[in-house]
Every structure is written in C-alpha cells, then in structure tokens.
PDB file of N, CA and C in Angstrom:
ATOM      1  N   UNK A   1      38.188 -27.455 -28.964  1.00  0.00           N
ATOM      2  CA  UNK A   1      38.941 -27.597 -27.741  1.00  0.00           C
ATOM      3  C   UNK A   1      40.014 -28.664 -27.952  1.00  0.00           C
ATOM      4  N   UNK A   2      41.219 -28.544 -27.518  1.00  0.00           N
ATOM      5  CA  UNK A   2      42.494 -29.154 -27.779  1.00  0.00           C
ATOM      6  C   UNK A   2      42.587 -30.412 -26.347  1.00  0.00           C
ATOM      7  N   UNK A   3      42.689 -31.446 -26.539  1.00  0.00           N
ATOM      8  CA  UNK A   3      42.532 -32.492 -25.820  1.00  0.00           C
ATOM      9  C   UNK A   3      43.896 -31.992 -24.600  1.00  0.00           C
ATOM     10  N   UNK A   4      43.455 -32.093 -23.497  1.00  0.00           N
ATOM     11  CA  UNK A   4      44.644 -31.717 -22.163  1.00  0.00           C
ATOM     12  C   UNK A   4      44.417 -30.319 -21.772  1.00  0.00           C
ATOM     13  N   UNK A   5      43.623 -29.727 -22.647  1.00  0.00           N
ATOM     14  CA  UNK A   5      43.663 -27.900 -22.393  1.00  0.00           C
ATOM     15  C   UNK A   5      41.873 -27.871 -21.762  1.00  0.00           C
ATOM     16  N   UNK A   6      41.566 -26.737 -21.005  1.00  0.00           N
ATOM     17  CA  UNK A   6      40.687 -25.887 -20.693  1.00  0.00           C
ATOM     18  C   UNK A   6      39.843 -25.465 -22.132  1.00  0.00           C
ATOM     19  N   UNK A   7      38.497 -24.827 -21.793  1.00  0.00           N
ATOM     20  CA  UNK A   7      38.828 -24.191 -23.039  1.00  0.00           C
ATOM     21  C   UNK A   7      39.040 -22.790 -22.874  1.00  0.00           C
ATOM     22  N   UNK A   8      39.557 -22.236 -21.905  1.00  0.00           N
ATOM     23  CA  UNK A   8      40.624 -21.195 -22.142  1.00  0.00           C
ATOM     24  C   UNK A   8      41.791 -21.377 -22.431  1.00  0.00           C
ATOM     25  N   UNK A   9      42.209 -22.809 -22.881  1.00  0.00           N
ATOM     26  CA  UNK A   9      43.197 -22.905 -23.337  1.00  0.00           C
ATOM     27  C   UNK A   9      44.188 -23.037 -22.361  1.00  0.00           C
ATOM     28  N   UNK A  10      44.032 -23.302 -21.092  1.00  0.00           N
ATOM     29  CA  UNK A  10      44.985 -23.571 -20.025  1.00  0.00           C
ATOM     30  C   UNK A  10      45.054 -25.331 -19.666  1.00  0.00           C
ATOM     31  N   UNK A  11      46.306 -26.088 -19.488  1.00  0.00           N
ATOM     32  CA  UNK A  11      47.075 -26.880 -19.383  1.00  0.00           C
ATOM     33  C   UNK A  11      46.041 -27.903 -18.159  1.00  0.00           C
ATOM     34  N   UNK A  12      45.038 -28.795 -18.369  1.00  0.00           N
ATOM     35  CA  UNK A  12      44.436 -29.406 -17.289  1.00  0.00           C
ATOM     36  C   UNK A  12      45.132 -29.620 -16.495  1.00  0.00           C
ATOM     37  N   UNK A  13      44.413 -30.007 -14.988  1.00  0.00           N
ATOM     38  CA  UNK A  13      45.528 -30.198 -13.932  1.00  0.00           C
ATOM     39  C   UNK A  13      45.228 -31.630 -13.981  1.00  0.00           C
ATOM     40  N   UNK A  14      46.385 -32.978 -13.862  1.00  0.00           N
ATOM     41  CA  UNK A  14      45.842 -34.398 -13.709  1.00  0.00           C
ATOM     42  C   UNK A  14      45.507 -35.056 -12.129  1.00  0.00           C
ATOM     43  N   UNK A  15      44.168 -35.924 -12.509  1.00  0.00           N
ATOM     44  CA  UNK A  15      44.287 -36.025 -10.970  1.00  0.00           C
ATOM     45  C   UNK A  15      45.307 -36.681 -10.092  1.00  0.00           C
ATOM     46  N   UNK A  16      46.021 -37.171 -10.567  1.00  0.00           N
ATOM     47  CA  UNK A  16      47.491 -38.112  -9.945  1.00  0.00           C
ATOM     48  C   UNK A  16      48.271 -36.959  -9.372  1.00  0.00           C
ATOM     49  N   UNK A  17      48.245 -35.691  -9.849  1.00  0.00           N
ATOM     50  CA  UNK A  17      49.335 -34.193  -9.129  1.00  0.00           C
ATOM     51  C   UNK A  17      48.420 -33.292  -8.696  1.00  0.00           C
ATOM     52  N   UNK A  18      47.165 -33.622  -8.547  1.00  0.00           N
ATOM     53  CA  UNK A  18      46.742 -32.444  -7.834  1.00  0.00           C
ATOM     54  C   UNK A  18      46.689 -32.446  -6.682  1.00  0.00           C
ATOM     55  N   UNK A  19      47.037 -31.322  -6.055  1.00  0.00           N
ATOM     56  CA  UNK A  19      46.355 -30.777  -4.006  1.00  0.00           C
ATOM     57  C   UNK A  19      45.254 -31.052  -3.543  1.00  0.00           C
ATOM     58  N   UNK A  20      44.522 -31.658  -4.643  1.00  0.00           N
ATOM     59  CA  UNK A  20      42.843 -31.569  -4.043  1.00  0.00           C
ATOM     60  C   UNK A  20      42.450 -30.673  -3.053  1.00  0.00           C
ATOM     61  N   UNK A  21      41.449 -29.815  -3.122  1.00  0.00           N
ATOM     62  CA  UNK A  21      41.056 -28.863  -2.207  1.00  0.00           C
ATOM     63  C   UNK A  21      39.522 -29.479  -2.450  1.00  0.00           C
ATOM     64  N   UNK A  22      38.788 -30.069  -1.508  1.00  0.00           N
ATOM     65  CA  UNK A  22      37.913 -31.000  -1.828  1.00  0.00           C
ATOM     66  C   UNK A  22      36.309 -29.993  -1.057  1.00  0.00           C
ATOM     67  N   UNK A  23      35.330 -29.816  -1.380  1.00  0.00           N
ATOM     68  CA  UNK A  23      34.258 -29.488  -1.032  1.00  0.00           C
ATOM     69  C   UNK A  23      33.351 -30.052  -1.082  1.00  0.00           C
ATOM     70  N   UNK A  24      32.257 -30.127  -0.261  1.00  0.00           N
ATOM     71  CA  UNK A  24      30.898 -30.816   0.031  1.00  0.00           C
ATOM     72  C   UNK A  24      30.139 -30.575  -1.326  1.00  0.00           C
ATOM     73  N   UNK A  25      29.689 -31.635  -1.723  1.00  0.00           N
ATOM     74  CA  UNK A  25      28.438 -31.669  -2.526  1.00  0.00           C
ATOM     75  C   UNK A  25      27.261 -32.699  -2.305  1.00  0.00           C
ATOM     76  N   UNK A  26      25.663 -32.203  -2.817  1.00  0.00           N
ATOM     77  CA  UNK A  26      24.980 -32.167  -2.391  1.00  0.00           C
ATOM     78  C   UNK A  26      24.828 -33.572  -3.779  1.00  0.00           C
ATOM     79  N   UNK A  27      24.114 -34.846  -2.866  1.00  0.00           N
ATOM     80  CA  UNK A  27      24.914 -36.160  -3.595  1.00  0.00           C
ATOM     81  C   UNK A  27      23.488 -37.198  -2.967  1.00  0.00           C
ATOM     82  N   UNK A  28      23.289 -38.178  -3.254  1.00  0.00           N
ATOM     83  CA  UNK A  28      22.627 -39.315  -2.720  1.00  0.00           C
ATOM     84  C   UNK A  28      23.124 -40.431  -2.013  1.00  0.00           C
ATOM     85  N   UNK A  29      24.640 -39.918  -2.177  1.00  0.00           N
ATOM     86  CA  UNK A  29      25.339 -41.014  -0.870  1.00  0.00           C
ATOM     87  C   UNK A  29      25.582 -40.370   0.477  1.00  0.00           C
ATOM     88  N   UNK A  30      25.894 -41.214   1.179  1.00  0.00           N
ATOM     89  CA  UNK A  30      26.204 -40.227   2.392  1.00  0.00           C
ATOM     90  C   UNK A  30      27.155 -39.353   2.321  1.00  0.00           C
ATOM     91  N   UNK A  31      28.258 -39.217   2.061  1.00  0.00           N
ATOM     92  CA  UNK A  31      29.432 -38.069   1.985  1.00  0.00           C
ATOM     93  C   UNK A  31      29.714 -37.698   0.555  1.00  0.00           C
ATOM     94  N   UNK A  32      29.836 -36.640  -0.170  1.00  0.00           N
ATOM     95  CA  UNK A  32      30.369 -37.075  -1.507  1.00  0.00           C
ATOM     96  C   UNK A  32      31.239 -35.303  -1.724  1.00  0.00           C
ATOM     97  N   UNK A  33      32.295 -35.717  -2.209  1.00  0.00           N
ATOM     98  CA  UNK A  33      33.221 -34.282  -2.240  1.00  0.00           C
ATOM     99  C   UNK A  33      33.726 -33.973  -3.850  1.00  0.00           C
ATOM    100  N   UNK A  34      33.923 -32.848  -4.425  1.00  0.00           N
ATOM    101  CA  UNK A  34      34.582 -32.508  -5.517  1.00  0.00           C
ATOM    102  C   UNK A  34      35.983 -31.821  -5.337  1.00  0.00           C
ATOM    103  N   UNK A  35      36.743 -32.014  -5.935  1.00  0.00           N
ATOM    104  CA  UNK A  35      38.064 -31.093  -6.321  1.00  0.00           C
ATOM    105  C   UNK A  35      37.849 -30.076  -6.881  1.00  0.00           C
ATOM    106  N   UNK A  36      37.879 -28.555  -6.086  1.00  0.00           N
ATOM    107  CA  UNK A  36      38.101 -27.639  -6.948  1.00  0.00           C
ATOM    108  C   UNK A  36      39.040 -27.212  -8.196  1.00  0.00           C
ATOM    109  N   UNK A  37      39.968 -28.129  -8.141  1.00  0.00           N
ATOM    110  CA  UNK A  37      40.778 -27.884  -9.185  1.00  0.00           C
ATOM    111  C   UNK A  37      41.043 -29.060 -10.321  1.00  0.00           C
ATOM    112  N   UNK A  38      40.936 -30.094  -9.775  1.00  0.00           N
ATOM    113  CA  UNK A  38      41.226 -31.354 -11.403  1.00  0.00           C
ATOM    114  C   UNK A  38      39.212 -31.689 -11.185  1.00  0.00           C
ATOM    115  N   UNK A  39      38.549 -31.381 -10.237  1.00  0.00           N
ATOM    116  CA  UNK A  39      37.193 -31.950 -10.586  1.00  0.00           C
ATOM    117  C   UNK A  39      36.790 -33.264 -10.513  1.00  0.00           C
ATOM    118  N   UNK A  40      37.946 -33.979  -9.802  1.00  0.00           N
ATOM    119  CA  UNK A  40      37.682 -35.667  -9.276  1.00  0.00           C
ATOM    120  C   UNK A  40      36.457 -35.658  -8.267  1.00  0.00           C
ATOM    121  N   UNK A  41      35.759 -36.415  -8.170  1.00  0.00           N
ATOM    122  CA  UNK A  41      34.588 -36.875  -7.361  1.00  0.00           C
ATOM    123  C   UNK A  41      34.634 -37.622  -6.702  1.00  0.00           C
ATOM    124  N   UNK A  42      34.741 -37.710  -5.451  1.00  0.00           N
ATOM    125  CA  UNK A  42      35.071 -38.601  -4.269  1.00  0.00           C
ATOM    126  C   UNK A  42      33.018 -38.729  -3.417  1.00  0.00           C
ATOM    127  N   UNK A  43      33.229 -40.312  -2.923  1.00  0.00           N
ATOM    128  CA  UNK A  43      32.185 -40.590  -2.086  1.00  0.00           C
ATOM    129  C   UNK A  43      31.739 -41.811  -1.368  1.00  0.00           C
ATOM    130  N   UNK A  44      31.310 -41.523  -0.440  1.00  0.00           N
ATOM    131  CA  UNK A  44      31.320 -42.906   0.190  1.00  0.00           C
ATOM    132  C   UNK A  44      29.578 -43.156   0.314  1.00  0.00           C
ATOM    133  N   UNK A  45      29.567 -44.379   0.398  1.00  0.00           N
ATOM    134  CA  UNK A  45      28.179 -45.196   0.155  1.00  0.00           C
ATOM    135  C   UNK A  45      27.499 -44.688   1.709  1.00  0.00           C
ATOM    136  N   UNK A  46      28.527 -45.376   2.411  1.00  0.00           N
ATOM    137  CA  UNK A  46      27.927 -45.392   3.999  1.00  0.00           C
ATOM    138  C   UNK A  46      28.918 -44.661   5.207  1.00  0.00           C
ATOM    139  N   UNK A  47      28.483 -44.830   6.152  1.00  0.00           N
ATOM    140  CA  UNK A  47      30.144 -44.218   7.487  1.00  0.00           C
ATOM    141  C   UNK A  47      30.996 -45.448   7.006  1.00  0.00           C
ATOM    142  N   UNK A  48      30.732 -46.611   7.123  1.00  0.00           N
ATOM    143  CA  UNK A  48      31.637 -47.462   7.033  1.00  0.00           C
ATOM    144  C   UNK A  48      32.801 -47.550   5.827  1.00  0.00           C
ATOM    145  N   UNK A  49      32.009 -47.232   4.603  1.00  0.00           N
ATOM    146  CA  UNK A  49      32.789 -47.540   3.375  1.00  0.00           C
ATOM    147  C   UNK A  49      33.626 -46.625   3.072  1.00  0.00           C
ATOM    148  N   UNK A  50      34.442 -47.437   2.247  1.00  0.00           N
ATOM    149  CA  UNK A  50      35.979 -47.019   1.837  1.00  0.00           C
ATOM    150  C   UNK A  50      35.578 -45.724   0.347  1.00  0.00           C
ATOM    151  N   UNK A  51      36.557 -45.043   0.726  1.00  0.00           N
ATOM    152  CA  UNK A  51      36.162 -43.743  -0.764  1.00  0.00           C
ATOM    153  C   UNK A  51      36.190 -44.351  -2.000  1.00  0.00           C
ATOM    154  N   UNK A  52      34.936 -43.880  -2.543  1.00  0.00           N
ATOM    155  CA  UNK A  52      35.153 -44.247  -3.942  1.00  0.00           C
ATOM    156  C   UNK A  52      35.803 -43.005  -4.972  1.00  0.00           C
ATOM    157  N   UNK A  53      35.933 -43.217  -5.673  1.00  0.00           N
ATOM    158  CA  UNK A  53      36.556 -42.084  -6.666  1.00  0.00           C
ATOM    159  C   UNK A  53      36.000 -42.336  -8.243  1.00  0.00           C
ATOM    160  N   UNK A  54      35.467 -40.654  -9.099  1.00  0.00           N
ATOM    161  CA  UNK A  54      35.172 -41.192 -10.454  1.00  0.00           C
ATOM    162  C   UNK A  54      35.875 -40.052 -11.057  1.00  0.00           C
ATOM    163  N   UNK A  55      36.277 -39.433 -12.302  1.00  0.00           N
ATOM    164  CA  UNK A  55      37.372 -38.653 -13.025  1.00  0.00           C
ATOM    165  C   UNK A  55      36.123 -37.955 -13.446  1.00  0.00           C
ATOM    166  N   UNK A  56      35.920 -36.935 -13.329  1.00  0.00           N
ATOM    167  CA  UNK A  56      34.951 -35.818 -14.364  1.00  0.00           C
ATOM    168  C   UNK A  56      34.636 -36.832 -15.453  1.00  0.00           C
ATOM    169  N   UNK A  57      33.968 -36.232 -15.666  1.00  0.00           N
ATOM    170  CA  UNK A  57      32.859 -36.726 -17.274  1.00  0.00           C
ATOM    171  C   UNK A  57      32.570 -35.601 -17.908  1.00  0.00           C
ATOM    172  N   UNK A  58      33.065 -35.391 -19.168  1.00  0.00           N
ATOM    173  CA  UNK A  58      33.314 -34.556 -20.293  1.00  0.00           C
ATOM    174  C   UNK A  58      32.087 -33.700 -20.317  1.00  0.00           C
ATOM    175  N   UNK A  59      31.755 -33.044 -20.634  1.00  0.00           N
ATOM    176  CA  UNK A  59      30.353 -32.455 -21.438  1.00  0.00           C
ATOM    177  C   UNK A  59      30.409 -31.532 -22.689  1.00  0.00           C
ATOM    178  N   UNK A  60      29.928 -32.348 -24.156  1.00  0.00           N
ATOM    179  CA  UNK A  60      30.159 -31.555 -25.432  1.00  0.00           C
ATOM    180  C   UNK A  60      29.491 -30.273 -25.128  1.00  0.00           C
ATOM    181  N   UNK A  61      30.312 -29.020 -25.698  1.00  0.00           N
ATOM    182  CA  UNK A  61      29.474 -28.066 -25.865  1.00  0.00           C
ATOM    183  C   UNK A  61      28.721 -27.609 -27.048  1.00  0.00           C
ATOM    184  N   UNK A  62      29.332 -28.712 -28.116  1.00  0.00           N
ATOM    185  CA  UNK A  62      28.449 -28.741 -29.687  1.00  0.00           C
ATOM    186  C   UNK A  62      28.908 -30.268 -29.982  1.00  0.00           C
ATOM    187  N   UNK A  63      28.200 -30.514 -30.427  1.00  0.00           N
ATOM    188  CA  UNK A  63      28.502 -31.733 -31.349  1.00  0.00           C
ATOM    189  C   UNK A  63      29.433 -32.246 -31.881  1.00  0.00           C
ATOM    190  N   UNK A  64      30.504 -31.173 -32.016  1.00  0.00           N
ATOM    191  CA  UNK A  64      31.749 -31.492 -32.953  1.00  0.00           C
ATOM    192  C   UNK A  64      32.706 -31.572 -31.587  1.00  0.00           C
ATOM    193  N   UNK A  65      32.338 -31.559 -30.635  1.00  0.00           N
ATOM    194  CA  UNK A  65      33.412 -31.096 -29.928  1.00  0.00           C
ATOM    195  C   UNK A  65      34.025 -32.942 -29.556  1.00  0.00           C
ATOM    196  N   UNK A  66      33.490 -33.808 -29.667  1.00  0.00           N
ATOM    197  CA  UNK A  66      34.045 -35.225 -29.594  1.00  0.00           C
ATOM    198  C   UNK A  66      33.998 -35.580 -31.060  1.00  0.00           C
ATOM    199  N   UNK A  67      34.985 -36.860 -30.890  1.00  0.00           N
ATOM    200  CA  UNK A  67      35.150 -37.175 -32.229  1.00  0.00           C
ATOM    201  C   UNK A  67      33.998 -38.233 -32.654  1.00  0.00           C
ATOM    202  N   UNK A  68      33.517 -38.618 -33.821  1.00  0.00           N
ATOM    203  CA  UNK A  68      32.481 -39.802 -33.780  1.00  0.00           C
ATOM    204  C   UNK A  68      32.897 -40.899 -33.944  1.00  0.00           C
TER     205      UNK A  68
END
C-alpha cells in the first residue's frame, strides 16, 4: 500500500478538507462520532466537555505493510 492512497489505490481524503458526514458510534464516552469519509473520531467525555478529536489508527494487513 502506497502511503496517501486507499488500498484501492484511491487518493485519502485529509482530515483538514473533509465535509465530515459524522455518525453515532457505540463508545464508552458519552457521545462519540466517526467520519464516514476521512474516519476522524470525535467524542466527548461528558454533556459538558469540549470535543475531543483522534486521526484513524492504521491497521497492518501483513507485516510488511509498515516499515520496521
């Protein structure tokens, strides 16, 4: 897999330009949402607190697929 690409080989979207189209997920904080399209993770602790935000986290699909 080519670093910035899918592995269909399509052009990632970054989260700084995406539309976010954000959906409920099922989370241990009180609110917590995903981006259907760049896959950013949004959530808040409590009603009160301010959104947190974390960037996807990779997942090898073999071993080689990160560098060592």
């Amino acid at each position: 897999m080519t670093r910035g690409l899918t592995p269909e080989g399509e052009e990632k979207q970054l989260a700084g330009t995406c539309v976010h189209k954000w959906r409920s997920r099922k989370s241990p904080y009180f609110v917590a949402h995903i981006c259907e399209f760049c896959k950013l993770y949004r959530y808040k602790a409590n009603p009160r607190a301010d959104w947190e935000y974390r960037a996807p986290i990779p997942f090898a699909r073999s071993a080689g697929d990160f560098p060592a």
